[in-house]
Protein backbone atom coordinates (compact mmCIF):
# COMPACT_ATOMS: atom_id res chain seq x y z
CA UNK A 1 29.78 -25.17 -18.72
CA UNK A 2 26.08 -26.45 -17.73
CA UNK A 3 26.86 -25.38 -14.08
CA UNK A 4 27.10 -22.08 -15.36
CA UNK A 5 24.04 -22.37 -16.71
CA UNK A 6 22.11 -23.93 -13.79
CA UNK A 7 23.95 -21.24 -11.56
CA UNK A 8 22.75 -18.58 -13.94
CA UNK A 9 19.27 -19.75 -13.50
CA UNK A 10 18.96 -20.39 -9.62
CA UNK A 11 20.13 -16.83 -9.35
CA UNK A 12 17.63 -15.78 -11.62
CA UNK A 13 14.73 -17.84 -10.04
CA UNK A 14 16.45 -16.18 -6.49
CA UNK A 15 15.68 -12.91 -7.88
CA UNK A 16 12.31 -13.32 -9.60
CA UNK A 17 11.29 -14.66 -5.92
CA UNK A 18 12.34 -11.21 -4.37
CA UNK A 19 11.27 -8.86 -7.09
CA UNK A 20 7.65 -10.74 -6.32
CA UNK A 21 7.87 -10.02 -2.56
CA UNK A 22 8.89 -6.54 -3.40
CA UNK A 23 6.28 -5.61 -6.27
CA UNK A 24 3.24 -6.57 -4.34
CA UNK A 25 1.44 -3.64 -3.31
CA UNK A 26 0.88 -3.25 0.94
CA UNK A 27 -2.74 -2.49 0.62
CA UNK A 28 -3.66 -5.62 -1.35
CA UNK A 29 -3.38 -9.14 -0.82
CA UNK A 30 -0.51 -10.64 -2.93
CA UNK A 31 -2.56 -12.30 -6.13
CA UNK A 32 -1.24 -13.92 -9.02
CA UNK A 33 -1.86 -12.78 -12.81
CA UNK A 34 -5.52 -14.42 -14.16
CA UNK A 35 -3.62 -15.39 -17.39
CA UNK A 36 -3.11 -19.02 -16.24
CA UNK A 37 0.04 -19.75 -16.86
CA UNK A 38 1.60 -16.39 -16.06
CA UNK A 39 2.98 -16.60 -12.25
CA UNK A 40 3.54 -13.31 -11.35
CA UNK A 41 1.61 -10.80 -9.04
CA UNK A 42 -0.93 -9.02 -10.34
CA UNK A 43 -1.10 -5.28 -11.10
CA UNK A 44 -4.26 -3.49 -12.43
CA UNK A 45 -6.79 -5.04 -13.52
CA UNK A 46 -6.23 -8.91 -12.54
CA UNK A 47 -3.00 -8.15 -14.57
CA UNK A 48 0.58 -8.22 -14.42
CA UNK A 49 2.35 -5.54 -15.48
CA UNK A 50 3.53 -7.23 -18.82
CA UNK A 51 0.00 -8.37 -19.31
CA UNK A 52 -1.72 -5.47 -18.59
CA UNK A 53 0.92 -3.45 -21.19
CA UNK A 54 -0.37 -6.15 -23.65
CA UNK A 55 -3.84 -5.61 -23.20
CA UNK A 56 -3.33 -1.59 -23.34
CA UNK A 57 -0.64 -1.74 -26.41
CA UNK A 58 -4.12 -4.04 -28.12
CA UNK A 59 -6.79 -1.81 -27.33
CA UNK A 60 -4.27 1.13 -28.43
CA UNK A 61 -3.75 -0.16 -31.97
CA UNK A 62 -7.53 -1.33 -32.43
CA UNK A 63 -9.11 1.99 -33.29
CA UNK A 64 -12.17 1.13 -31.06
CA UNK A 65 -12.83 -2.45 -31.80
CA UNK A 66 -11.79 -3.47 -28.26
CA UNK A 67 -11.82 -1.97 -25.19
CA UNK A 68 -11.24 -2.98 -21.34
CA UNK A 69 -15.52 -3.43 -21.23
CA UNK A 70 -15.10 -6.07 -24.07
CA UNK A 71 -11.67 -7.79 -22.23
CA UNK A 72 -13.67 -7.81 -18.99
CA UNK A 73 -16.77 -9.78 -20.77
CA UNK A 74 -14.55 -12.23 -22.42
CA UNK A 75 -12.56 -12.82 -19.20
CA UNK A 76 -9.24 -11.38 -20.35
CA UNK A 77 -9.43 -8.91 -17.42
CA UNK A 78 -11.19 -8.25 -14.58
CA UNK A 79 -12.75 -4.28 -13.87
CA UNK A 80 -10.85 -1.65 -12.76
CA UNK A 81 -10.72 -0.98 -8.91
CA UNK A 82 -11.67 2.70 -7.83
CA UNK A 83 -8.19 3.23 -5.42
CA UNK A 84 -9.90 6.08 -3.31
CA UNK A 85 -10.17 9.69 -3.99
CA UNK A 86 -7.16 12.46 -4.25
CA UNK A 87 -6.53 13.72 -0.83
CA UNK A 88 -7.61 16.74 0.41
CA UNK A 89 -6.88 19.89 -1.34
CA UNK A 90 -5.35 17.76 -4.31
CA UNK A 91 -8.30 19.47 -6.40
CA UNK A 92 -8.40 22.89 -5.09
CA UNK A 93 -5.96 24.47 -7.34
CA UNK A 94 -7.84 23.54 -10.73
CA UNK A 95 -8.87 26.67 -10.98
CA UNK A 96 -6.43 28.76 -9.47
CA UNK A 97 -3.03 29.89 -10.92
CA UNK A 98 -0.90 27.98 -8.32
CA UNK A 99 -1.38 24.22 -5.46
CA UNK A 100 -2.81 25.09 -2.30
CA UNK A 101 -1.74 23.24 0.25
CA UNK A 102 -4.40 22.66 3.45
């Protein structure tokens, strides 16, 4: 029975290892959560994803008290990065009835 359980839980550590490889994003260097002892990759924010959920689901249900400025003072989270602007012709069609396309 307990090498079921240690087999269950190799494969598991197996797969957390490739779901990390494949959730990193190409464009940024692969960095770990900043909530120390969290070791997965970060997603927004200095976050991962069940972090950063966390933080959103607080500031959601605070009514104002806290916000991502406050998190980012305390150290909870680190500011948002600006990820580049639309491309080209992504705006056009605000104003018109139907997407251009360039």
């Amino acid at each position: 029975m307990e090498d079921n359980s240690v087999n269950a839980y190799k494969k598991e550590q197996e797969k957390e290892k490739e779901q990390e490889q494949v959730v990193g994003r190409p464009f940024s260097p692969k960095v770990q959560c900043i909530y120390p002892p969290c070791k997965k990759l970060e997603l927004s924010r200095g976050l991962c994803g069940r972090h950063y959920r966390a933080c959103q689901g607080m500031i959601r249900r605070s009514g104002g008290e806290t916000t991502w400025g406050i998190l980012e003072k305390r150290g909870k989270s680190l500011p948002a990065k600006r990820r580049g602007l639309p491309p080209d012709g992504f705006l056009v069609w605000a104003d018109d009835s139907k997407p251009q396309t360039p």
